[in-house]
C-alpha atoms as a PDB file:
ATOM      1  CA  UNK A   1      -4.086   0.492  -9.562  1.00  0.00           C
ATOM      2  CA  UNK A   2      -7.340  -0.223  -8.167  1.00  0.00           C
ATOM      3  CA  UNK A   3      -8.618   1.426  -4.956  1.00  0.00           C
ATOM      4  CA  UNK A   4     -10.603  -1.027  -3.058  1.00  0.00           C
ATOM      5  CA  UNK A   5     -11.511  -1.467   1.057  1.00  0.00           C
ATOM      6  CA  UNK A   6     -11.494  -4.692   2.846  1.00  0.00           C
ATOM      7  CA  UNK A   7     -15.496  -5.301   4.175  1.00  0.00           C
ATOM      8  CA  UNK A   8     -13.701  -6.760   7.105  1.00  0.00           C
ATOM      9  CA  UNK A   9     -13.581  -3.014   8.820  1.00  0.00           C
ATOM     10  CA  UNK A  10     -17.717  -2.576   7.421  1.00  0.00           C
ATOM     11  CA  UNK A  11     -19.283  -5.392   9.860  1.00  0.00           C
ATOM     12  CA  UNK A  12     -22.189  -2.694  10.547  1.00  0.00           C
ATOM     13  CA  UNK A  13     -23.089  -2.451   6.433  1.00  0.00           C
ATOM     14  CA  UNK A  14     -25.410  -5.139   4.821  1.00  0.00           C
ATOM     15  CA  UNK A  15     -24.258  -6.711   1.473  1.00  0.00           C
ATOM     16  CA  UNK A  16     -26.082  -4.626  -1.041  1.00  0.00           C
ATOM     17  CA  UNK A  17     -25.068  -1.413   0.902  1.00  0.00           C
ATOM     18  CA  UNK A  18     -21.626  -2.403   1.208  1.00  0.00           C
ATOM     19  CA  UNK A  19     -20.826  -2.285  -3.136  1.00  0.00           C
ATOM     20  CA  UNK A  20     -23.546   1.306  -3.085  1.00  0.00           C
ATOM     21  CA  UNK A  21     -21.350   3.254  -0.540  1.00  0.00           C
ATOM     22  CA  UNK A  22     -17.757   1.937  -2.172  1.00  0.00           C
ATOM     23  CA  UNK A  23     -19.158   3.121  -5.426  1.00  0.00           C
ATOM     24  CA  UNK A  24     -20.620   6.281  -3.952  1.00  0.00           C
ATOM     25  CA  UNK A  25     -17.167   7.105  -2.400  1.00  0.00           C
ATOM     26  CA  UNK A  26     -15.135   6.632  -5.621  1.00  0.00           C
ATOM     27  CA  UNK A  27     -13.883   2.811  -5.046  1.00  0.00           C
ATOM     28  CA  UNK A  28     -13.174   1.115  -8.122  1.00  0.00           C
ATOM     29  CA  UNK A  29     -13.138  -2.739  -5.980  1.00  0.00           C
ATOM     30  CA  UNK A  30     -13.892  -4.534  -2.801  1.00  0.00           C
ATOM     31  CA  UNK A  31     -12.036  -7.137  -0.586  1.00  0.00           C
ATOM     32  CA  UNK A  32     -15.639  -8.912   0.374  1.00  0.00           C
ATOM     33  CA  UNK A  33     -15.101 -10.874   3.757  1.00  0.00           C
ATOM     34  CA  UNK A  34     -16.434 -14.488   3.402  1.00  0.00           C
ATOM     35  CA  UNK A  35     -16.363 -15.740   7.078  1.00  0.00           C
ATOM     36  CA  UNK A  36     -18.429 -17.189   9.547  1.00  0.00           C
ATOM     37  CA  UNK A  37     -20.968 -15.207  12.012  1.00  0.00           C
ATOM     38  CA  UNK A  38     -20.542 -16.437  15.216  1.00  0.00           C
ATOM     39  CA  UNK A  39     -23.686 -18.671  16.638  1.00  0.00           C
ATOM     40  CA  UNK A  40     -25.620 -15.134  18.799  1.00  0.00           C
ATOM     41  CA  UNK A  41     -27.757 -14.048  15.536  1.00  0.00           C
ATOM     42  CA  UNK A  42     -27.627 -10.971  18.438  1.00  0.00           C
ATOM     43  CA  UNK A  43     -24.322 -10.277  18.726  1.00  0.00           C
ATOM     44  CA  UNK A  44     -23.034  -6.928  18.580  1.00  0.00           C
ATOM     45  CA  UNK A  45     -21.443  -6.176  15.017  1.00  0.00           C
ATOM     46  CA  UNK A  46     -17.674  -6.408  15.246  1.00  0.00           C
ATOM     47  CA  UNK A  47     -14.830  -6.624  12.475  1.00  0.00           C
ATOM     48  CA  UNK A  48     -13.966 -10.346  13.526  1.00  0.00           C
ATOM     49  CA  UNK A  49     -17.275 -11.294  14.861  1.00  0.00           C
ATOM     50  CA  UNK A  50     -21.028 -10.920  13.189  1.00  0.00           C
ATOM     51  CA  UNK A  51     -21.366  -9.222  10.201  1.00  0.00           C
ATOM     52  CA  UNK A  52     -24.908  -7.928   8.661  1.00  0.00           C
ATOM     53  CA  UNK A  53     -23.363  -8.586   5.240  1.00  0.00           C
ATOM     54  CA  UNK A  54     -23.183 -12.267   6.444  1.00  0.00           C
ATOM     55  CA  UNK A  55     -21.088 -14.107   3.455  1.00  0.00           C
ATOM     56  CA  UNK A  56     -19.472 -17.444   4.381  1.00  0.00           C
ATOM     57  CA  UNK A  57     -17.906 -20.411   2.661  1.00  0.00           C
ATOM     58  CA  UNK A  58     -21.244 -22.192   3.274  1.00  0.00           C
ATOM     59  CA  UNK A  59     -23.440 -19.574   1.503  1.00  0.00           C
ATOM     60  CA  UNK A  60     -21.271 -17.704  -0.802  1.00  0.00           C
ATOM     61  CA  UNK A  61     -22.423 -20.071  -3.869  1.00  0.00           C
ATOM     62  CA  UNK A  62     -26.038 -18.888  -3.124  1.00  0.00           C
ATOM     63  CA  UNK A  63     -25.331 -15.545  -2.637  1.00  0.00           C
ATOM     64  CA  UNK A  64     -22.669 -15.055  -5.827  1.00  0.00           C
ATOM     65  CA  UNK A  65     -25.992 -14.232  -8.222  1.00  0.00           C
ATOM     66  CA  UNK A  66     -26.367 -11.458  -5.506  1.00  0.00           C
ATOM     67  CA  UNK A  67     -22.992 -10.608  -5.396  1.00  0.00           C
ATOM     68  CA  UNK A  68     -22.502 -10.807  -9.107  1.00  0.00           C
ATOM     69  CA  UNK A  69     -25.983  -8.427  -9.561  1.00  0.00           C
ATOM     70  CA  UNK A  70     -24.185  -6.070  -7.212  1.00  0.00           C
ATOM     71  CA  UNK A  71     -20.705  -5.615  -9.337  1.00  0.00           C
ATOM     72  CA  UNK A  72     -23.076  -5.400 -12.477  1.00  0.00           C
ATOM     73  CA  UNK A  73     -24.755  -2.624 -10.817  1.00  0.00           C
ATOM     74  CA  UNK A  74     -21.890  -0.682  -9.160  1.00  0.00           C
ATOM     75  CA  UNK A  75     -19.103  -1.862 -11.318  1.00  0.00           C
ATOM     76  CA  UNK A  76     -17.295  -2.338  -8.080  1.00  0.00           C
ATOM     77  CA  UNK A  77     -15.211  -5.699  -8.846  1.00  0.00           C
ATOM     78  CA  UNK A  78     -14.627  -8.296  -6.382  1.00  0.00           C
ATOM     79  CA  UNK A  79     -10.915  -8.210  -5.881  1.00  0.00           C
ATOM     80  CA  UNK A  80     -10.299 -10.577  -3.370  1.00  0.00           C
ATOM     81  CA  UNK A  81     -11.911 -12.914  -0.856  1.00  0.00           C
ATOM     82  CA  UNK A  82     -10.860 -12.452   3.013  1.00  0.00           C
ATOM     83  CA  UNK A  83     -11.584 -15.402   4.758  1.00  0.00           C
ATOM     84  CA  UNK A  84     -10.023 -17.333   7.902  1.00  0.00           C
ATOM     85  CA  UNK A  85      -9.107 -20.393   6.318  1.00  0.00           C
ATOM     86  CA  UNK A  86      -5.709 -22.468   6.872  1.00  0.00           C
ATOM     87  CA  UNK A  87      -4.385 -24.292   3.839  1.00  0.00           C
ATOM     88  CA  UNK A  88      -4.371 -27.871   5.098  1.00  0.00           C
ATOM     89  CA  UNK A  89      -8.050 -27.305   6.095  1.00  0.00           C
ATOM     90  CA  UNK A  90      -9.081 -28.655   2.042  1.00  0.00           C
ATOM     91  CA  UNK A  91     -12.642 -28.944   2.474  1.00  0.00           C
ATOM     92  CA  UNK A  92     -12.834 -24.931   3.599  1.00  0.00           C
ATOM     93  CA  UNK A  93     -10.120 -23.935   0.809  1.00  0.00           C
ATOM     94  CA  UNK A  94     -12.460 -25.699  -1.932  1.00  0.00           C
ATOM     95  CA  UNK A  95     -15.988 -24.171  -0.634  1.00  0.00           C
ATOM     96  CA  UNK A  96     -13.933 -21.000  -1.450  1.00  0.00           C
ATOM     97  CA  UNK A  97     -12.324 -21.516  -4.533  1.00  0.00           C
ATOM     98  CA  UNK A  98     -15.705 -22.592  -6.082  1.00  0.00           C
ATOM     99  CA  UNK A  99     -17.217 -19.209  -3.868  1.00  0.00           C
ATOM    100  CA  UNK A 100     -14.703 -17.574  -6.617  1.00  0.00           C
ATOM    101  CA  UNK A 101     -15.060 -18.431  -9.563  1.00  0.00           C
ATOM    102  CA  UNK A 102     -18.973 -18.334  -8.951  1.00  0.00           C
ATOM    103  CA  UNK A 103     -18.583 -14.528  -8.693  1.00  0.00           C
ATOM    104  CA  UNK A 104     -16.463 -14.365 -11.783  1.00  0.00           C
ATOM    105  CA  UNK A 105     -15.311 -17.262 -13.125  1.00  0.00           C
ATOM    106  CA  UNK A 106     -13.213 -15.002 -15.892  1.00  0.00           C
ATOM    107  CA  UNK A 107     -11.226 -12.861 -13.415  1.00  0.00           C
ATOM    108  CA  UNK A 108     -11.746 -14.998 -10.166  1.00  0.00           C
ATOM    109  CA  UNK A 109     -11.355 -12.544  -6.915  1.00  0.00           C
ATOM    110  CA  UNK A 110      -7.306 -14.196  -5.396  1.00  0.00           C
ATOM    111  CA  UNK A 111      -8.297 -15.949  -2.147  1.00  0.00           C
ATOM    112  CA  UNK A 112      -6.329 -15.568   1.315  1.00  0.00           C
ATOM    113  CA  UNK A 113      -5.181 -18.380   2.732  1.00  0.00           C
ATOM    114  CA  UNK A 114      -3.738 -18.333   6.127  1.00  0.00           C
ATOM    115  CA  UNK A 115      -0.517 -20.159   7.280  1.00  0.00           C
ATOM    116  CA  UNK A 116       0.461 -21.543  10.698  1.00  0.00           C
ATOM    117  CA  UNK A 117       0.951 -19.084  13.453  1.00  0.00           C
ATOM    118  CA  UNK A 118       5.034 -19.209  14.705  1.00  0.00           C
ATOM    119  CA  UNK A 119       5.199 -21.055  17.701  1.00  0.00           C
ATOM    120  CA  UNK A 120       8.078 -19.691  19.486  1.00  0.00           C
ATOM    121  CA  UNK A 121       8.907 -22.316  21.589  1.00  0.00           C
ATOM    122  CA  UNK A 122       9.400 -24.588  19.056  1.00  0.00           C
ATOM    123  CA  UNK A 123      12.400 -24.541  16.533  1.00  0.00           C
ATOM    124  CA  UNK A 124      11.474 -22.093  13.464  1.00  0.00           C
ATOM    125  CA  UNK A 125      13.331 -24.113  10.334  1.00  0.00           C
ATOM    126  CA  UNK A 126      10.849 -26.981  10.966  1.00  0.00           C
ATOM    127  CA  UNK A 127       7.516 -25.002  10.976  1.00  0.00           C
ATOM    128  CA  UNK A 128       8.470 -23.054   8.305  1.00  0.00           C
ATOM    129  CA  UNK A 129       9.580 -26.030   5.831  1.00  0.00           C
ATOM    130  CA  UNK A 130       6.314 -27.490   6.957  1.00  0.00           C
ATOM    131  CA  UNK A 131       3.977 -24.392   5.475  1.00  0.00           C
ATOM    132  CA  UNK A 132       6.475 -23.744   2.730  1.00  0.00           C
ATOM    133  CA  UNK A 133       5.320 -27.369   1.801  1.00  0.00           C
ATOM    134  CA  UNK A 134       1.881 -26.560   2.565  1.00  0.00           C
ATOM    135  CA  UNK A 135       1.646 -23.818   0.053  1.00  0.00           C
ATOM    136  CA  UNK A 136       3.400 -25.462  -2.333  1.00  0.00           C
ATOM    137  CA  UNK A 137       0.960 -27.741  -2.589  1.00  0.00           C
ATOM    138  CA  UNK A 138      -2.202 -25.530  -2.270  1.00  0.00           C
ATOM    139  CA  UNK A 139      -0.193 -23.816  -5.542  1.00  0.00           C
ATOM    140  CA  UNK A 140      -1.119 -26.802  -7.447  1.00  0.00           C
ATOM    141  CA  UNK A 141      -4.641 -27.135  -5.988  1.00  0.00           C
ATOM    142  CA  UNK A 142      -5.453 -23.771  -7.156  1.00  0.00           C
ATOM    143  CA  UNK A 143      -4.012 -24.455 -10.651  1.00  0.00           C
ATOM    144  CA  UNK A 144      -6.194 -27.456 -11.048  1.00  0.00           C
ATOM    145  CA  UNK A 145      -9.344 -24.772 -10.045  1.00  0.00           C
ATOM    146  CA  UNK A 146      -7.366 -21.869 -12.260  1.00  0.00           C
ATOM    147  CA  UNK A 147      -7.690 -19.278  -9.351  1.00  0.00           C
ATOM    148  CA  UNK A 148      -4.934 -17.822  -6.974  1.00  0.00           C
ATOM    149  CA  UNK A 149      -4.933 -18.563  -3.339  1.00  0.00           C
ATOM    150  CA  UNK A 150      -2.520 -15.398  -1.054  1.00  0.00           C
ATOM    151  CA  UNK A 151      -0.424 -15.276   1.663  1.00  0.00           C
ATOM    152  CA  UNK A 152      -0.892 -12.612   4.007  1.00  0.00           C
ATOM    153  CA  UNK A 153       2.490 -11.011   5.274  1.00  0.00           C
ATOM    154  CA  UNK A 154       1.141 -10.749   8.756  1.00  0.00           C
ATOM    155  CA  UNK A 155       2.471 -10.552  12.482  1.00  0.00           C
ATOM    156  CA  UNK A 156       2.749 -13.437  14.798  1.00  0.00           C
ATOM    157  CA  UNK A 157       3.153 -15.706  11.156  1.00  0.00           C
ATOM    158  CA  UNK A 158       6.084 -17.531   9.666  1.00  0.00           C
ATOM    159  CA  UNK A 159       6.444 -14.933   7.445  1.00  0.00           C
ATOM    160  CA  UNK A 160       6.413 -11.731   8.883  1.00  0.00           C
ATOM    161  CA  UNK A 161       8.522  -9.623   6.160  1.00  0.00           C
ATOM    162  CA  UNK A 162       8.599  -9.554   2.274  1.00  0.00           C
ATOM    163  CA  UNK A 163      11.904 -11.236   2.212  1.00  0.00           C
ATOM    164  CA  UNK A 164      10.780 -13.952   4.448  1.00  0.00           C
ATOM    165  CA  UNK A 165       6.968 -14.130   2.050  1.00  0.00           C
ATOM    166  CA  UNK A 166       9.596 -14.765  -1.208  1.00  0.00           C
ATOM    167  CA  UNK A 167      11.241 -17.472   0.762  1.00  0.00           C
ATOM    168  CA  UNK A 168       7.918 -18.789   1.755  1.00  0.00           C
ATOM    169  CA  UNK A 169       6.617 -18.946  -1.876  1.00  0.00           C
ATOM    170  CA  UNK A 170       9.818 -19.537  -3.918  1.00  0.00           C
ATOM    171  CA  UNK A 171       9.716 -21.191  -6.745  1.00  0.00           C
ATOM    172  CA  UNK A 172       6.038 -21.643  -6.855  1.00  0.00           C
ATOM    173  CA  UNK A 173       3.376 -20.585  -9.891  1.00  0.00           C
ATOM    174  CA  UNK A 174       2.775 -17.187  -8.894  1.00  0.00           C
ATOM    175  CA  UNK A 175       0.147 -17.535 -11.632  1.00  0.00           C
ATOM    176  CA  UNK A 176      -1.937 -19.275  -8.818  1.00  0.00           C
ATOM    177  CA  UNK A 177      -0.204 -17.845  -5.342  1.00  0.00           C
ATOM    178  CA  UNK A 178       0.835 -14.653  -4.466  1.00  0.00           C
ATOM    179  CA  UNK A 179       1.756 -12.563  -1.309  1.00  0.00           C
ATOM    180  CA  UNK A 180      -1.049  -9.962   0.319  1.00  0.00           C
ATOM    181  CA  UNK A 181       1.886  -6.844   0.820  1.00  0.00           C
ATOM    182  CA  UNK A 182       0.700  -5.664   4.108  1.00  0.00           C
ATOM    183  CA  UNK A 183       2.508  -2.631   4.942  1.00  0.00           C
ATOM    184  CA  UNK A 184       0.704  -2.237   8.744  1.00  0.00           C
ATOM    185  CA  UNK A 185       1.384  -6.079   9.723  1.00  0.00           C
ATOM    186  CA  UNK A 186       5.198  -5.090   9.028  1.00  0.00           C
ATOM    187  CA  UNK A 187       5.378  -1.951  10.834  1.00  0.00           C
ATOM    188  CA  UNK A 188       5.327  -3.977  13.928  1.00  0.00           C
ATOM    189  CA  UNK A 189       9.016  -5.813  12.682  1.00  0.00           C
ATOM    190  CA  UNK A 190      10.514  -3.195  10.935  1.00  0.00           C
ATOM    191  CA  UNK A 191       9.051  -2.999   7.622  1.00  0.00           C
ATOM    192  CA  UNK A 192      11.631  -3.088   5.317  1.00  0.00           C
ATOM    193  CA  UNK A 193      12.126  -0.531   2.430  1.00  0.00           C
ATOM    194  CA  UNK A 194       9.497  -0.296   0.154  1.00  0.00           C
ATOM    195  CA  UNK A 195      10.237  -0.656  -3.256  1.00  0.00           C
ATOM    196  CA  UNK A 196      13.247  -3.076  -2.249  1.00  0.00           C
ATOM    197  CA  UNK A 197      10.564  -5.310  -0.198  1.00  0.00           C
ATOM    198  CA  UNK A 198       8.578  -5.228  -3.702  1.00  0.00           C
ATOM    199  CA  UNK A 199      11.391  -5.873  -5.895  1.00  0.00           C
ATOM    200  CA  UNK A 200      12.514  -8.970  -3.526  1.00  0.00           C
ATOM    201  CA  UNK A 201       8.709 -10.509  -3.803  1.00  0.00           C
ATOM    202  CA  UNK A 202       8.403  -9.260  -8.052  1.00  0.00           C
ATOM    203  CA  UNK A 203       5.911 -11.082  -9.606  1.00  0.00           C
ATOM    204  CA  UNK A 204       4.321 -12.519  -5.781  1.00  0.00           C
ATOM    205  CA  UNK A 205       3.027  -9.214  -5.422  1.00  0.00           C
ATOM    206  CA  UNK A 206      -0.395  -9.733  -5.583  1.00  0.00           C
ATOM    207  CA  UNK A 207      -2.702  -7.466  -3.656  1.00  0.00           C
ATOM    208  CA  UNK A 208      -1.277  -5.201  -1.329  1.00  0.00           C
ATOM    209  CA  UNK A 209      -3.256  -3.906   2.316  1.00  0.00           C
ATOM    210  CA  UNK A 210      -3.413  -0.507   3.035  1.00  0.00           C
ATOM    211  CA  UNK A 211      -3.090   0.774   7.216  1.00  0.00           C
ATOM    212  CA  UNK A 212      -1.286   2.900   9.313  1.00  0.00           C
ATOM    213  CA  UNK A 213      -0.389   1.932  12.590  1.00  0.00           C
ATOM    214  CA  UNK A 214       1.611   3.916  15.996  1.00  0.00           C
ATOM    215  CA  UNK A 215       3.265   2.911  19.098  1.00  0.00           C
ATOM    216  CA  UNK A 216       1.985   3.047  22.249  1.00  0.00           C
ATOM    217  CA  UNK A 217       3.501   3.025  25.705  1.00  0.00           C
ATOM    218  CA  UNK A 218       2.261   0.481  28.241  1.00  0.00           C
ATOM    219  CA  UNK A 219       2.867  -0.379  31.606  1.00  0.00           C
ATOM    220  CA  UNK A 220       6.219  -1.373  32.736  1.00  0.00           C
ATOM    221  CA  UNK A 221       6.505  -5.201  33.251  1.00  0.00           C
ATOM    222  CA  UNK A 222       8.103  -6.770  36.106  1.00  0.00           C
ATOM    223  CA  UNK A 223      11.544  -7.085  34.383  1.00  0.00           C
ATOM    224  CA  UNK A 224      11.498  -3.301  34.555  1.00  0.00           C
ATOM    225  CA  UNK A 225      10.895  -2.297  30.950  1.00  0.00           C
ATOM    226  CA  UNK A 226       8.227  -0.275  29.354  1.00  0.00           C
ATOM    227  CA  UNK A 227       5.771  -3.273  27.626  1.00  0.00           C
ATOM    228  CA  UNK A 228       4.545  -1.640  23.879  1.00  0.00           C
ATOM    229  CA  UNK A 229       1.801  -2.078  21.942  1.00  0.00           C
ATOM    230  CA  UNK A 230       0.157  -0.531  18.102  1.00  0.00           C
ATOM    231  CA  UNK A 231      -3.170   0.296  17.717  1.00  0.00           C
ATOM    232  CA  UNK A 232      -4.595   1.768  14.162  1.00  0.00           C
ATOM    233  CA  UNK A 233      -3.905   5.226  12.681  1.00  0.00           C
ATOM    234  CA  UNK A 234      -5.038   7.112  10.014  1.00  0.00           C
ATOM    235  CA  UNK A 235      -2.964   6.829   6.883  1.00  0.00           C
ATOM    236  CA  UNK A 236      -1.309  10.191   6.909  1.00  0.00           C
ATOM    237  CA  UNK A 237      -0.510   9.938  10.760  1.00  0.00           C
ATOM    238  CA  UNK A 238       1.113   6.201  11.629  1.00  0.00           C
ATOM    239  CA  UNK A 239       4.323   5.648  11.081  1.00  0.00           C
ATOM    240  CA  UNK A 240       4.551   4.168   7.652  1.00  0.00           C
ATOM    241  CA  UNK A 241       5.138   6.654   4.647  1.00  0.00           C
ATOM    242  CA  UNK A 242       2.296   5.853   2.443  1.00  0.00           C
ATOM    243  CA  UNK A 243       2.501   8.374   0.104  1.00  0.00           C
ATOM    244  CA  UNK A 244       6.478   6.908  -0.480  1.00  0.00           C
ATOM    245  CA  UNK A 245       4.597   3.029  -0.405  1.00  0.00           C
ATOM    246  CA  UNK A 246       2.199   4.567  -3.320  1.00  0.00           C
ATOM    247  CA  UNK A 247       4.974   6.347  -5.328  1.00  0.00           C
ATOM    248  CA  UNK A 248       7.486   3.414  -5.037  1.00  0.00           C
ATOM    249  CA  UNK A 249       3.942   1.046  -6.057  1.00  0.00           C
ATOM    250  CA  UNK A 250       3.895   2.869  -9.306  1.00  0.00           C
ATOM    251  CA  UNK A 251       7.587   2.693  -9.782  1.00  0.00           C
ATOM    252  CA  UNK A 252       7.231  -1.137  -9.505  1.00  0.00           C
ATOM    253  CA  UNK A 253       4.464  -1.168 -11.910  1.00  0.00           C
ATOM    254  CA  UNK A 254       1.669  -2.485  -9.793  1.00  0.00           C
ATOM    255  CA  UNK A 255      -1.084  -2.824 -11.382  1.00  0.00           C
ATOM    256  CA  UNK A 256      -3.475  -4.610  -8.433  1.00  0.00           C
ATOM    257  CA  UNK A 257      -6.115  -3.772  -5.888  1.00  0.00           C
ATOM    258  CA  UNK A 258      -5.214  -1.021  -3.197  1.00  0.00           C
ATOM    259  CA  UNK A 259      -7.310  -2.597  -0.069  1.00  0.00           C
ATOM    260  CA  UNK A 260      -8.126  -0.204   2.759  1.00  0.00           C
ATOM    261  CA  UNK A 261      -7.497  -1.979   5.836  1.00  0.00           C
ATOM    262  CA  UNK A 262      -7.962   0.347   9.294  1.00  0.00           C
ATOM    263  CA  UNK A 263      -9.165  -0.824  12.492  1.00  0.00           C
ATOM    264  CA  UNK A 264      -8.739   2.242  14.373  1.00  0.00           C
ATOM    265  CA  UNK A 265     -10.535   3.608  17.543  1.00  0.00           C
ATOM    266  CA  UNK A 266     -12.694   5.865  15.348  1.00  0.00           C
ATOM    267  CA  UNK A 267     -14.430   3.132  13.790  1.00  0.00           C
ATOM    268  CA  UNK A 268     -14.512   1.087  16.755  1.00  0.00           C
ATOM    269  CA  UNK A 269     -17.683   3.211  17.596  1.00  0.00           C
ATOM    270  CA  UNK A 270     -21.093   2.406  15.335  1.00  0.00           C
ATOM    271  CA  UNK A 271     -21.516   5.621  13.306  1.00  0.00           C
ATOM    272  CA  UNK A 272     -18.095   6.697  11.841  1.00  0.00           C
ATOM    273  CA  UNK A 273     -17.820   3.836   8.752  1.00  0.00           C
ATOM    274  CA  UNK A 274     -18.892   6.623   6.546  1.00  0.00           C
ATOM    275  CA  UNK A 275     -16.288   9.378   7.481  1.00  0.00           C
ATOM    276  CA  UNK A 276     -13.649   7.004   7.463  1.00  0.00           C
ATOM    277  CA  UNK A 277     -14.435   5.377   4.268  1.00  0.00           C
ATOM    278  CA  UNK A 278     -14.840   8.506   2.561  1.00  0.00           C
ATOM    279  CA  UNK A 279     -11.959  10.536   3.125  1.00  0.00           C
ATOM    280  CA  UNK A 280      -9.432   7.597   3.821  1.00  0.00           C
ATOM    281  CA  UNK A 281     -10.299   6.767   0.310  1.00  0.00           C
ATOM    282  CA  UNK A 282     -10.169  10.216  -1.092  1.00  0.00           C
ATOM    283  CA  UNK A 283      -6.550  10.180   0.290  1.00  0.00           C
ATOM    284  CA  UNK A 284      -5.467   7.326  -1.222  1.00  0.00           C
ATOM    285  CA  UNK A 285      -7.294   8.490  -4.422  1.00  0.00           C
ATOM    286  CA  UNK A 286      -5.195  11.261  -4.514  1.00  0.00           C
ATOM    287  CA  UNK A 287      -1.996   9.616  -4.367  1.00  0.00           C
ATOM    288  CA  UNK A 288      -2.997   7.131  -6.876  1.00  0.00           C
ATOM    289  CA  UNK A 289      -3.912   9.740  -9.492  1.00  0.00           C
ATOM    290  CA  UNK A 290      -1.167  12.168  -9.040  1.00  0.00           C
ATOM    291  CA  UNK A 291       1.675  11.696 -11.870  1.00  0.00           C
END
């Protein structure tokens, strides 16, 4: 397994700085965001606003020799592209397939592609025939490019659990799409067990995100329960076992990126990216190399 960190949680390091640190902190790969900045060249860095390291489906192909001088340099691989793009949106899934194979056109990094949010006042079998027919297709387009698009098990999505992600992708080339196992997203349902929720998906297990997350109390609503919310936790303190999640990885035979993914009040606050980084990764380090 490789231990890698999304760039999504660094919106405060430039580019260049970004693949120094990860290597100075023991990563072996990064999950490089590729999204847009918002319009204020001003604005405050944020995780899902502006980002110094600014890489974007419209520059990415003139900023992969920079990228690619970086990996060289480091020998921190590009695992994996996080953008924000949906999969009937071709022109935006094409800017970053081509973004991919321009950083390595050998071992392209797998792409995430989102998929429809659930509206719940509409029926569910409909929507979720209609992405399941959506990905299907974007299967084939990224066989035609030879990379591999991913679906991010995520809250709030059609898919929200790793039994519901093998339904999603059934039957498709997992050759060119794969599932993002995202172990924080399915705290908030009820993740399921572990190593069955990676023996269900098999060989859609294609990059897996690393968080913690906790419940919090709220104010009671005016039907007279307590309302509940998560918010980010270190990895040794939320409520999923990761040290089990790592075991039952290696039991699977997982072979992927491990992505750091925490947006947690500590590095809300400009200053702490280090700290975090560091010993979140020396954590999961540890776990990784233990036998």
């Amino acid at each position: 397994m490789e231990l890698s960190c999304t760039s999504v949680m660094l919106p405060r390091w430039e580019l260049d700085e970004t693949f120094d640190k990860l290597q100075a902190y023991g990563y072996d790969a990064v999950e490089l965001r590729c999204r847009y900045n918002p319009d204020d060249p001003n604005a405050e860095p944020f995780f899902w606003g502006r980002h110094l390291s600014d890489v974007s489906p419209d520059n990415i192909l003139d900023k992969a020799e920079q990228i690619r001088a970086a990996v060289k340099r480091t020998g921190i691989r590009v695992a994996a592209l996080a953008p924000n793009a949906s999969y009937d949106d071709t022109e935006h899934v094409l800017k970053l397939f081509k973004g991919a194979l321009a950083i390595d056109p050998d071992r392209p990094p797998l792409i995430r592609i989102d998929a429809p949010k659930h509206d719940r006042t509409r029926p569910y079998w409909p929507q979720f025939l209609a992405a399941r027919a959506g990905y299907a297709k974007l299967a084939e387009l990224a066989g035609e490019y030879g990379v591999k698009a991913t679906y991010e098990i995520h809250t709030g999505t059609l898919a929200v659990t790793a039994s519901r992600a093998l339904e999603l992708l059934r039957d498709l080339d997992p050759n060119h799409i794969g599932a993002i196992y995202d172990v924080q997203n399915m705290i908030e349902v009820g993740i399921e067990d572990t190593r069955m929720g990676l023996e269900l998906l098999g060989p859609y297990v294609a990059h897996c995100h690393i968080g913690n997350r906790l419940p919090e109390p709220g104010d009671q609503t005016t039907r007279g329960n307590t309302s509940w919310s998560w918010r980010g936790a270190r990895l040794a303190e939320g409520v999923a076992d990761i040290p089990q999640l790592i075991d039952d990885l290696k039991t699977f035979g997982y072979k992927g990126a491990l992505s750091l993914e925490l947006f947690i009040p500590d590095n809300f606050t400009p200053g702490n990216d280090d700290e975090i980084v560091k010993t979140e990764g020396a954590f999961l380090r540890k776990l990784i190399d233990q036998s």
